[in-house]
PDB file of N, CA and C in Angstrom:
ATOM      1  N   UNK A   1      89.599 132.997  74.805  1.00  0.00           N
ATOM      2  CA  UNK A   1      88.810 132.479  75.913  1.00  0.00           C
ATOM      3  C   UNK A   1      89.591 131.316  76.531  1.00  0.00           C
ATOM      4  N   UNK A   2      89.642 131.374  78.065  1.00  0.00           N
ATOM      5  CA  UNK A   2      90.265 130.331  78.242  1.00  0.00           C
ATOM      6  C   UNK A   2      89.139 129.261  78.870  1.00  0.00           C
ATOM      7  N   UNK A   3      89.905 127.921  78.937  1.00  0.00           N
ATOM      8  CA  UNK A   3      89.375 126.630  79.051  1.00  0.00           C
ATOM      9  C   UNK A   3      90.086 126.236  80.194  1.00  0.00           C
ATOM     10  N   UNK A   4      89.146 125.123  81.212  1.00  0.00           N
ATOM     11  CA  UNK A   4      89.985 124.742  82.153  1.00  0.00           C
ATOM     12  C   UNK A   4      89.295 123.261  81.880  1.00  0.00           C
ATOM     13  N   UNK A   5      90.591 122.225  81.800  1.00  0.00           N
ATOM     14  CA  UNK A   5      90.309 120.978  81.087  1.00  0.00           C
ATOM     15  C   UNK A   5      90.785 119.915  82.794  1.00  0.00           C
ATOM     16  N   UNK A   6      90.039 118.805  83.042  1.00  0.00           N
ATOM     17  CA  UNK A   6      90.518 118.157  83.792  1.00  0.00           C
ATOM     18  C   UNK A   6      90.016 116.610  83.297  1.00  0.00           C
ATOM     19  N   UNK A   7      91.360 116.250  83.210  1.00  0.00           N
ATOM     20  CA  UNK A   7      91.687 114.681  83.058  1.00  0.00           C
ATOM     21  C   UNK A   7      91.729 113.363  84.052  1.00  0.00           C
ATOM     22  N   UNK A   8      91.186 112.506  84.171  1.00  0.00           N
ATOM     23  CA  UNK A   8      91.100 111.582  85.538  1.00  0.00           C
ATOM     24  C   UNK A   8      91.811 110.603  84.663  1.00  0.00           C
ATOM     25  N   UNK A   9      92.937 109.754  85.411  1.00  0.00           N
ATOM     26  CA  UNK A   9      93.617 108.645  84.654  1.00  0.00           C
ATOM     27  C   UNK A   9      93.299 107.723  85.738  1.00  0.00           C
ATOM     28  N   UNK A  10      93.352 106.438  85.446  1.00  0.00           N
ATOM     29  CA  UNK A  10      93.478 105.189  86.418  1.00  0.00           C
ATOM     30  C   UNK A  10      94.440 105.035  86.720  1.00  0.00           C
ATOM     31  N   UNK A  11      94.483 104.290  88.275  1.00  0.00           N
ATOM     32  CA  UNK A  11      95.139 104.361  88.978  1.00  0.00           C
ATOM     33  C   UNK A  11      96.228 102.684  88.776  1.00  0.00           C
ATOM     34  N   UNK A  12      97.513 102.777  88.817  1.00  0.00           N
ATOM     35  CA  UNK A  12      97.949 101.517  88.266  1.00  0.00           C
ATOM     36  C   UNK A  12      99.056 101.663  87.763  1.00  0.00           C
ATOM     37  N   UNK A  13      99.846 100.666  87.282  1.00  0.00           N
ATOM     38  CA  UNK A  13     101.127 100.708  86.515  1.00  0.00           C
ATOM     39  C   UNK A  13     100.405 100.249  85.036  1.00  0.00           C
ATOM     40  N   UNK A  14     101.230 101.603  84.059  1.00  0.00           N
ATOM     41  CA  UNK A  14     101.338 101.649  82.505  1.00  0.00           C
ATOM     42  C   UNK A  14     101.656  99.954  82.259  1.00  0.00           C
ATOM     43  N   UNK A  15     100.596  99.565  81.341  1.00  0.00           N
ATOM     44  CA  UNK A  15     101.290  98.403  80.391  1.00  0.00           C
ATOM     45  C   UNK A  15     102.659  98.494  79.677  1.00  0.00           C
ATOM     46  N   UNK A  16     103.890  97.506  79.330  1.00  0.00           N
ATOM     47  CA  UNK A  16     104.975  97.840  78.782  1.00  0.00           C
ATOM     48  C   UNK A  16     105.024  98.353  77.536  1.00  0.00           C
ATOM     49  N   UNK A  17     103.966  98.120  76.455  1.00  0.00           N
ATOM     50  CA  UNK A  17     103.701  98.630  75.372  1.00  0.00           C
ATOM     51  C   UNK A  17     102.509  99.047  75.438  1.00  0.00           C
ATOM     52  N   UNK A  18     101.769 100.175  75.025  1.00  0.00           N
ATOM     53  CA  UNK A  18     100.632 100.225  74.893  1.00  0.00           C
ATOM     54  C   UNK A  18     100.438 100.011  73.660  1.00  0.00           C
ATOM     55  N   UNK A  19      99.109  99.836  73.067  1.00  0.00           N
ATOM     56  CA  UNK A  19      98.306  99.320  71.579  1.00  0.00           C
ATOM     57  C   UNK A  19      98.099 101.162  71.072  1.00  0.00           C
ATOM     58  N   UNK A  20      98.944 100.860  69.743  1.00  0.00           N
ATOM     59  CA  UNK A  20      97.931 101.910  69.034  1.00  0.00           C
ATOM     60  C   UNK A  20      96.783 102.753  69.196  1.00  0.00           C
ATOM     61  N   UNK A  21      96.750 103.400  69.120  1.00  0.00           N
ATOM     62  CA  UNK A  21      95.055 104.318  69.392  1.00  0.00           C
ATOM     63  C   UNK A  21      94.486 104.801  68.563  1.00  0.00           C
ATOM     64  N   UNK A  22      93.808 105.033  67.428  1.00  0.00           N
ATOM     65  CA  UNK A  22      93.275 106.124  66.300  1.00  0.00           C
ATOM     66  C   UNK A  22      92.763 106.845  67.107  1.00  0.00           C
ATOM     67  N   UNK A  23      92.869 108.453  66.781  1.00  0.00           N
ATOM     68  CA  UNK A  23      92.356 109.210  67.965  1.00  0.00           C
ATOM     69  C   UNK A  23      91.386 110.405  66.455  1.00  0.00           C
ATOM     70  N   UNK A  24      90.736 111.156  66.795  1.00  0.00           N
ATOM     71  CA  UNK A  24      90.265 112.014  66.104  1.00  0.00           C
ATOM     72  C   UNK A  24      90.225 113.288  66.644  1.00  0.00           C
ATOM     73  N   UNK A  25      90.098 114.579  66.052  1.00  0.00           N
ATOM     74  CA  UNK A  25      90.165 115.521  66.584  1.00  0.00           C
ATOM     75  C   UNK A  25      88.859 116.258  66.405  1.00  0.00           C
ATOM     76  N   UNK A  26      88.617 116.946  68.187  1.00  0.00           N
ATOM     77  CA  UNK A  26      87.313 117.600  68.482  1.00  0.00           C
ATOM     78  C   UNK A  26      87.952 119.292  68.685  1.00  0.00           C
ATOM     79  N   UNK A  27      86.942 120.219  68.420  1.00  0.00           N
ATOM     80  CA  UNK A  27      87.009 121.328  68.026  1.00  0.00           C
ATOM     81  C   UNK A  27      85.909 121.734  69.444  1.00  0.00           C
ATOM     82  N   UNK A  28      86.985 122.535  70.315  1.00  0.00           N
ATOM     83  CA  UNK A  28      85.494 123.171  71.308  1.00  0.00           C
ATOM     84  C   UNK A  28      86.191 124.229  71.471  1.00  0.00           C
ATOM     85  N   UNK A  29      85.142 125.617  70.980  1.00  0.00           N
ATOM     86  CA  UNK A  29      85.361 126.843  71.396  1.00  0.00           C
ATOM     87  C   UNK A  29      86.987 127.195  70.913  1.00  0.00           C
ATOM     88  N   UNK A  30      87.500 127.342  69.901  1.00  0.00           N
ATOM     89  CA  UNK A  30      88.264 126.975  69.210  1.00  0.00           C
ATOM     90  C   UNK A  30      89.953 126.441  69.958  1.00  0.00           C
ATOM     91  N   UNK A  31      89.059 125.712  70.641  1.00  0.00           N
ATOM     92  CA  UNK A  31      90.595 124.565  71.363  1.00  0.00           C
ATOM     93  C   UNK A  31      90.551 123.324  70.554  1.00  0.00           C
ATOM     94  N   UNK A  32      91.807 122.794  70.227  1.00  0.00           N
ATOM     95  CA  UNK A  32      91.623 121.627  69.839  1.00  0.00           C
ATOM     96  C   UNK A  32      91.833 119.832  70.711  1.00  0.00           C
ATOM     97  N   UNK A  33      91.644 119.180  70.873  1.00  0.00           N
ATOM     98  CA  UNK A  33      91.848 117.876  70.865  1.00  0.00           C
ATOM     99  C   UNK A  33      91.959 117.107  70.357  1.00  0.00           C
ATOM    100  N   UNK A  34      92.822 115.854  70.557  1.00  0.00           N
ATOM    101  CA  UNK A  34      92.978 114.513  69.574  1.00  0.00           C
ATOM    102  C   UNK A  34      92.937 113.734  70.999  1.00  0.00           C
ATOM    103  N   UNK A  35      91.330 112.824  70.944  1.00  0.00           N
ATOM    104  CA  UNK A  35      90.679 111.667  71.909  1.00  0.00           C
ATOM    105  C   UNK A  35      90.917 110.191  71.070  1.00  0.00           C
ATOM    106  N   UNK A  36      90.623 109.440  71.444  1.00  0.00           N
ATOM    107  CA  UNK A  36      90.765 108.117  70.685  1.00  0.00           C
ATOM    108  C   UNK A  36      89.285 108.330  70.390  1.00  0.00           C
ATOM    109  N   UNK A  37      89.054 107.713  69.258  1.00  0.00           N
ATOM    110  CA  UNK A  37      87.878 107.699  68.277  1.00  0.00           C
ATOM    111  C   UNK A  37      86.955 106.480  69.067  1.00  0.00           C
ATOM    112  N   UNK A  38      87.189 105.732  69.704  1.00  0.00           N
ATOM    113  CA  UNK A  38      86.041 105.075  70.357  1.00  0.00           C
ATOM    114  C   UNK A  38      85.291 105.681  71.766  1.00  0.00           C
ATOM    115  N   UNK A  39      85.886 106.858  71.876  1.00  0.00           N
ATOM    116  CA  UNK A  39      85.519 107.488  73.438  1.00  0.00           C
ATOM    117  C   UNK A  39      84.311 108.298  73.161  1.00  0.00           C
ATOM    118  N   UNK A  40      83.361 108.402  73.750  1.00  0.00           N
ATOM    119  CA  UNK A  40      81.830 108.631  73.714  1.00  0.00           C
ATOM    120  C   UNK A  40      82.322 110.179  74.053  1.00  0.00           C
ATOM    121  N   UNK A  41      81.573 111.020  72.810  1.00  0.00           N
ATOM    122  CA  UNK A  41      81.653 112.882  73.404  1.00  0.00           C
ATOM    123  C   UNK A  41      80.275 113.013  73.364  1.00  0.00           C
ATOM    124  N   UNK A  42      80.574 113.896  74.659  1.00  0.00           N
ATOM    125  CA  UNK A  42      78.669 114.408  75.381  1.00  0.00           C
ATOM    126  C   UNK A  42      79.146 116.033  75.133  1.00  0.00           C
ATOM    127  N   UNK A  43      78.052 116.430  74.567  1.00  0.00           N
ATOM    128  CA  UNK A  43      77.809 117.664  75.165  1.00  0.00           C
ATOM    129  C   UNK A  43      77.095 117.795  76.043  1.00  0.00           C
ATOM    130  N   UNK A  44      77.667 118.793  77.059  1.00  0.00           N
ATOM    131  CA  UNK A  44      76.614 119.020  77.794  1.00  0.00           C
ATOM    132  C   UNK A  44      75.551 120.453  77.913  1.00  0.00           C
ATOM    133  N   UNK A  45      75.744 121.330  77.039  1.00  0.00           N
ATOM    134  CA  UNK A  45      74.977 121.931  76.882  1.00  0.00           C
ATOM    135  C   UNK A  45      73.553 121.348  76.383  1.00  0.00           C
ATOM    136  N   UNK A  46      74.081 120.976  75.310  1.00  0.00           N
ATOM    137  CA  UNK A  46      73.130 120.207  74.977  1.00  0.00           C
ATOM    138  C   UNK A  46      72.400 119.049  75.847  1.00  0.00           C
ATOM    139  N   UNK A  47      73.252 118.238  76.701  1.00  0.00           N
ATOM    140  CA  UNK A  47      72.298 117.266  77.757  1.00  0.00           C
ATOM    141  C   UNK A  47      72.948 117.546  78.397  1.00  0.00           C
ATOM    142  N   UNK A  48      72.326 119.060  79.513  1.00  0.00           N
ATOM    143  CA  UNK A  48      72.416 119.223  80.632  1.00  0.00           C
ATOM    144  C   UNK A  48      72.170 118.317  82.208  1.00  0.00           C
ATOM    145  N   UNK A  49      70.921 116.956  81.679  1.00  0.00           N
ATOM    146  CA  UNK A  49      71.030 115.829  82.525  1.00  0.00           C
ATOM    147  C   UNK A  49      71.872 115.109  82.291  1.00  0.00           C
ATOM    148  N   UNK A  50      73.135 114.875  81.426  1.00  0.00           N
ATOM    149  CA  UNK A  50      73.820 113.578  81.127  1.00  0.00           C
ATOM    150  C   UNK A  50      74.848 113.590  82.438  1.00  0.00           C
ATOM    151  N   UNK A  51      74.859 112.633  82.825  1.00  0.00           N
ATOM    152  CA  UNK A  51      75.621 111.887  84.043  1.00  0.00           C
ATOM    153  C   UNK A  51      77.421 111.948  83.579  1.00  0.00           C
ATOM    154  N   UNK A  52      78.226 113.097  84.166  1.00  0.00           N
ATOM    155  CA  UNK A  52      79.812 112.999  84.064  1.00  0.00           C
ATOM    156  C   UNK A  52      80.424 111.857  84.816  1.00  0.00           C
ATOM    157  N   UNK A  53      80.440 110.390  84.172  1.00  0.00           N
ATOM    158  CA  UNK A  53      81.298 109.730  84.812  1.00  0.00           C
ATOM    159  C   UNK A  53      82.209 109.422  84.583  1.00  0.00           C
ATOM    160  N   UNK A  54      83.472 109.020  85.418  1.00  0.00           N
ATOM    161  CA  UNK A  54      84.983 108.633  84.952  1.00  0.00           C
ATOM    162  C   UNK A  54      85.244 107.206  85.361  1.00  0.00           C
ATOM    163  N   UNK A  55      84.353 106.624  85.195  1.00  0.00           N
ATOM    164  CA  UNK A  55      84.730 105.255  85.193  1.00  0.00           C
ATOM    165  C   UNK A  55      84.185 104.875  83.818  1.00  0.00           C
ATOM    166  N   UNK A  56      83.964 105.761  82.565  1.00  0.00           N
ATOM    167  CA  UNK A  56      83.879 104.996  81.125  1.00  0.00           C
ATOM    168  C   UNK A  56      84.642 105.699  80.735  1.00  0.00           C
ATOM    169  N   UNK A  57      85.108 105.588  79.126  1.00  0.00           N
ATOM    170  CA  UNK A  57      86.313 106.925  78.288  1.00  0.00           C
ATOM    171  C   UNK A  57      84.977 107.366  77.738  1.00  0.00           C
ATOM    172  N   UNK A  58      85.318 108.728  78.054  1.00  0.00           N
ATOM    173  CA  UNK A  58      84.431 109.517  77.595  1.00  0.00           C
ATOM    174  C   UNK A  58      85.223 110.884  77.669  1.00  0.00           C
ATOM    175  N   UNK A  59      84.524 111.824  76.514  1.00  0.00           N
ATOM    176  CA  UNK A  59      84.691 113.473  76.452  1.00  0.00           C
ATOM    177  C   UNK A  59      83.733 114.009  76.908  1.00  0.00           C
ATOM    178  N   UNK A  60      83.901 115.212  78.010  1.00  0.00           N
ATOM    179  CA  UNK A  60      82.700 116.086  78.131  1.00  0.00           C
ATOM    180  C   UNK A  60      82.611 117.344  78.881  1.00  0.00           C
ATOM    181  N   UNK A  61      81.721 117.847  77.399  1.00  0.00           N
ATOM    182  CA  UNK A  61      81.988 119.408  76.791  1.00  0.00           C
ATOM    183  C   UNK A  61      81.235 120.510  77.410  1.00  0.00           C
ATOM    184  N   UNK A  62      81.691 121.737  78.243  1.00  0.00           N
ATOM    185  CA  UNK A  62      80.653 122.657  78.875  1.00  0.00           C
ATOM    186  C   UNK A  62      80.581 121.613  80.387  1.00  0.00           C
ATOM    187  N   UNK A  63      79.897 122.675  81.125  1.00  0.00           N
ATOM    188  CA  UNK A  63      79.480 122.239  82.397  1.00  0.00           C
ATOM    189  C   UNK A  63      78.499 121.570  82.876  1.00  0.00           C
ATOM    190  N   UNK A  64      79.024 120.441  83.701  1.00  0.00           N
ATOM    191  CA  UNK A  64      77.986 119.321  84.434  1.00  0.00           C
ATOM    192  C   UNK A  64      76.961 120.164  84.926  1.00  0.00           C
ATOM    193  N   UNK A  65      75.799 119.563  84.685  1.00  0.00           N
ATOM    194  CA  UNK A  65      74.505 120.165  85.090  1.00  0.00           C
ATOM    195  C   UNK A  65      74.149 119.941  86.300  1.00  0.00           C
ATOM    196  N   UNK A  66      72.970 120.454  87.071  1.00  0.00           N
ATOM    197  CA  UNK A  66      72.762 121.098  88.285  1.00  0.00           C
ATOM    198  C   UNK A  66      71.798 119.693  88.709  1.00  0.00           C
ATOM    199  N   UNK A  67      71.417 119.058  87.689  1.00  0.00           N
ATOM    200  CA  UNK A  67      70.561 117.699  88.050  1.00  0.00           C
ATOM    201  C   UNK A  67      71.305 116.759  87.140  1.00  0.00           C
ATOM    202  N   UNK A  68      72.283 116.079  87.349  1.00  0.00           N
ATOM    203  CA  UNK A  68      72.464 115.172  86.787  1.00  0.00           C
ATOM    204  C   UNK A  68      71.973 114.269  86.327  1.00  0.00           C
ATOM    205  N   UNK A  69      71.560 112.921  85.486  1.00  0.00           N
ATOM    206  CA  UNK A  69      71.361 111.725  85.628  1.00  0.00           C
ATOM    207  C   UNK A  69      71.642 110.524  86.009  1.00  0.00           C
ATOM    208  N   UNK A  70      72.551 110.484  87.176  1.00  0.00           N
ATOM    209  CA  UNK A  70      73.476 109.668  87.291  1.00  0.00           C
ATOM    210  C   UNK A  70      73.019 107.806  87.907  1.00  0.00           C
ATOM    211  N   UNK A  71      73.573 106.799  87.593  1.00  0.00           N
ATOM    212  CA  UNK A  71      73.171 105.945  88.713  1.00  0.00           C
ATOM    213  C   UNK A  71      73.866 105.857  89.828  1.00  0.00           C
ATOM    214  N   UNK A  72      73.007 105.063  90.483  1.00  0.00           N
ATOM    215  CA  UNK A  72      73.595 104.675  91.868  1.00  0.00           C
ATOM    216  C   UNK A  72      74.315 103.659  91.697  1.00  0.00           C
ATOM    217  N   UNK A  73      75.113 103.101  90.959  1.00  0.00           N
ATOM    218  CA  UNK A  73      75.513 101.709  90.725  1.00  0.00           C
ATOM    219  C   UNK A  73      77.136 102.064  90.047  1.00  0.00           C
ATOM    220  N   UNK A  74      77.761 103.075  89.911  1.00  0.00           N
ATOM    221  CA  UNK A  74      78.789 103.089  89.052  1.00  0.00           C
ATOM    222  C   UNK A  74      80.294 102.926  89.688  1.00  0.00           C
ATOM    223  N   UNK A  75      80.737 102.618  89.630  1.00  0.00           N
ATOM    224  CA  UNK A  75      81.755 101.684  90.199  1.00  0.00           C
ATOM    225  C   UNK A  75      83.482 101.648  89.446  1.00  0.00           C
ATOM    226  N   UNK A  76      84.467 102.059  89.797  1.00  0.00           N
ATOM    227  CA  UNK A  76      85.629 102.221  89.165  1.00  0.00           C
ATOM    228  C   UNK A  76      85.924 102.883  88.146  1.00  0.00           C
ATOM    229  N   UNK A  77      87.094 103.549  87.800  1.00  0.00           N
ATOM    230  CA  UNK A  77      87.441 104.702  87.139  1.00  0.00           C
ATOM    231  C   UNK A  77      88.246 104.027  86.000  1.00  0.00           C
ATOM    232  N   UNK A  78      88.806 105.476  84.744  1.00  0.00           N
ATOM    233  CA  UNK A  78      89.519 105.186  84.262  1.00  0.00           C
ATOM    234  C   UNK A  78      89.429 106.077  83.266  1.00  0.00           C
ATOM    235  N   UNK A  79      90.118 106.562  82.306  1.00  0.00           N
ATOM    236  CA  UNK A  79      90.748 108.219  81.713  1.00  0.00           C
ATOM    237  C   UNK A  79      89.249 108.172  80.749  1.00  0.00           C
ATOM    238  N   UNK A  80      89.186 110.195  81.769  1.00  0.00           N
ATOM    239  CA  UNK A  80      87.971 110.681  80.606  1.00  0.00           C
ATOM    240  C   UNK A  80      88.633 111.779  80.864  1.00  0.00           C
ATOM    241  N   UNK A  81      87.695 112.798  80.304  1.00  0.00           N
ATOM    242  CA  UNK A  81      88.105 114.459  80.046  1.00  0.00           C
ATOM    243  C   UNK A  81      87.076 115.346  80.308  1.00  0.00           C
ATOM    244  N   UNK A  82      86.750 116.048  81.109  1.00  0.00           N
ATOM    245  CA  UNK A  82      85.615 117.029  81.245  1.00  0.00           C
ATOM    246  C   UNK A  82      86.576 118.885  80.805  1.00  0.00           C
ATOM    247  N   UNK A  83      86.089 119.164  79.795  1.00  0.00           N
ATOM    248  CA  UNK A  83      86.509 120.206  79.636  1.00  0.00           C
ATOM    249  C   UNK A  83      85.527 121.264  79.697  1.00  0.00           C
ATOM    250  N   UNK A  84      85.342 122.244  80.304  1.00  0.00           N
ATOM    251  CA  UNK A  84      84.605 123.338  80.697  1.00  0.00           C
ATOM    252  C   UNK A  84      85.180 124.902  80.605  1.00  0.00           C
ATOM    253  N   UNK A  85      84.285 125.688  79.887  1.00  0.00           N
ATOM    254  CA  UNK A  85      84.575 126.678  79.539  1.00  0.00           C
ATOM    255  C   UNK A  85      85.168 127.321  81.028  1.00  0.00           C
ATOM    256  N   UNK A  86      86.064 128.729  80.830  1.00  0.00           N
ATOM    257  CA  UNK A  86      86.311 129.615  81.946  1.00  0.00           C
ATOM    258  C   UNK A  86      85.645 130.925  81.663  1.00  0.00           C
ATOM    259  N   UNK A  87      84.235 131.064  82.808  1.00  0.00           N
ATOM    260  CA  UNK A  87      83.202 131.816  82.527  1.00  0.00           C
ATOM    261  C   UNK A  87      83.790 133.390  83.367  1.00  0.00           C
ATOM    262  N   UNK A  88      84.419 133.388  84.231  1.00  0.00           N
ATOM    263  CA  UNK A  88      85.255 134.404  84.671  1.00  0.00           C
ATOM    264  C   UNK A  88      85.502 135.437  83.317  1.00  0.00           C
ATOM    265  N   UNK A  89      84.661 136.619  83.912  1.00  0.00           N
ATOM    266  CA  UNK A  89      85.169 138.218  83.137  1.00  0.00           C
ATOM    267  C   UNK A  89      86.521 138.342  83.716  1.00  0.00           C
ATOM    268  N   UNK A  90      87.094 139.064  82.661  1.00  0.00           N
ATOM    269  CA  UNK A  90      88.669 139.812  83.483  1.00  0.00           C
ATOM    270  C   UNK A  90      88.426 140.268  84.326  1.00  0.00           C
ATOM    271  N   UNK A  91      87.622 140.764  84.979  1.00  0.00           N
ATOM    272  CA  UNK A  91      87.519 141.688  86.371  1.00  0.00           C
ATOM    273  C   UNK A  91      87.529 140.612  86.940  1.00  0.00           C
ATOM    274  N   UNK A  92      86.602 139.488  87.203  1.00  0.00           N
ATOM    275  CA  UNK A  92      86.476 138.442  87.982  1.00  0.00           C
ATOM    276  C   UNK A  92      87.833 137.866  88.289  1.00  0.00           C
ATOM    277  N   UNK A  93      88.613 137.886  87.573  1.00  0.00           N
ATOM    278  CA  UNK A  93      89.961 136.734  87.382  1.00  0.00           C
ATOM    279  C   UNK A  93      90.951 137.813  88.032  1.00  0.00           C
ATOM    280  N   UNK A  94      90.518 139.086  88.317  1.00  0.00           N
ATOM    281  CA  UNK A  94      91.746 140.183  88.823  1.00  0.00           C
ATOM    282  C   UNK A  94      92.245 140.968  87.845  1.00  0.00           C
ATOM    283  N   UNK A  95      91.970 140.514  86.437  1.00  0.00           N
ATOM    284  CA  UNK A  95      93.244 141.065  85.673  1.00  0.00           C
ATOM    285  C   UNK A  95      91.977 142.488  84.724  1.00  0.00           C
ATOM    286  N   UNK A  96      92.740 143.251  83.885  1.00  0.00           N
ATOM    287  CA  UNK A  96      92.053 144.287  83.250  1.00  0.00           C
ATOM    288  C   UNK A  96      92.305 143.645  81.882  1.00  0.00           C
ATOM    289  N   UNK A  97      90.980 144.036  81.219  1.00  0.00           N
ATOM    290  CA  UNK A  97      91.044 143.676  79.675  1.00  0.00           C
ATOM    291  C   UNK A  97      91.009 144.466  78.588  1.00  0.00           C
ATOM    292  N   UNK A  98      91.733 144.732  77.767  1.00  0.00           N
ATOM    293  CA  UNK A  98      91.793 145.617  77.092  1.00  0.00           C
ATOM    294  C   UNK A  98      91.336 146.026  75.333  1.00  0.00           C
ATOM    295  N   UNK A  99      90.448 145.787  74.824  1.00  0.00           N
ATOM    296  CA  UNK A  99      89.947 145.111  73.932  1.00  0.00           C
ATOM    297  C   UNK A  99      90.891 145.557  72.867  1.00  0.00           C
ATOM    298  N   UNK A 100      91.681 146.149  72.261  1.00  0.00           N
ATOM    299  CA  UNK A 100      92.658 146.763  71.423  1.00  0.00           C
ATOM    300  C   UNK A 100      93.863 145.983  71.578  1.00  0.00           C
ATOM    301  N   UNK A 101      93.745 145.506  72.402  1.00  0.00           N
ATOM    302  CA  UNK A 101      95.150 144.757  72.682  1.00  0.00           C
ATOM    303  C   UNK A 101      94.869 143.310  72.635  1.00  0.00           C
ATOM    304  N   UNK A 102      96.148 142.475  72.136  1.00  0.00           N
ATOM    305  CA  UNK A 102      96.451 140.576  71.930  1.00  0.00           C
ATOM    306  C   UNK A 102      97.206 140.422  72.501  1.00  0.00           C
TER     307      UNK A 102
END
């Protein structure tokens, strides 16, 4: 199954060293990741109202919902990850699928 992952970074010049990170690894739909361990993961299947914003570090899993929760108040960016399944059948995508075949 494929995944289509999109990353938002801030906008700016890299510090000359960056600090260490402990990162941990998340398991979605058997893709893997290594996030830094202080970054907030949402599912969103599970909270289909949770608000995708990229102005906190955050992970988030499945597709933004159709009613968000969002405020009106959120203000400047900086690296999160929204990764969302690719719901496209092979027919949809153009290509033929062949179930016998890897």
């Amino acid at each position: 199954m494929a995944l289509l992952a999109l990353g938002l970074a801030a906008l700016g010049s890299a510090p000359a060293q960056a600090a260490p990170t402990t990162t941990r690894q998340l398991d979605y739909r058997g893709h893997q990741f290594a996030v830094p361990t202080a970054w907030k993961v949402v599912d969103l299947e599970e909270d289909p109202s949770a608000c995708v914003r990229f102005d906190q570090h955050a992970v988030y899993l499945g597709h933004p919902g159709a009613e968000q929760d969002c405020p009106g108040h959120a203000v400047g960016r900086t690296e999160a990850l929204l990764v969302e399944p690719d719901d496209n059948t092979a027919a949809e995508q153009g290509t033929v699928a062949y179930p016998g075949e890897h």
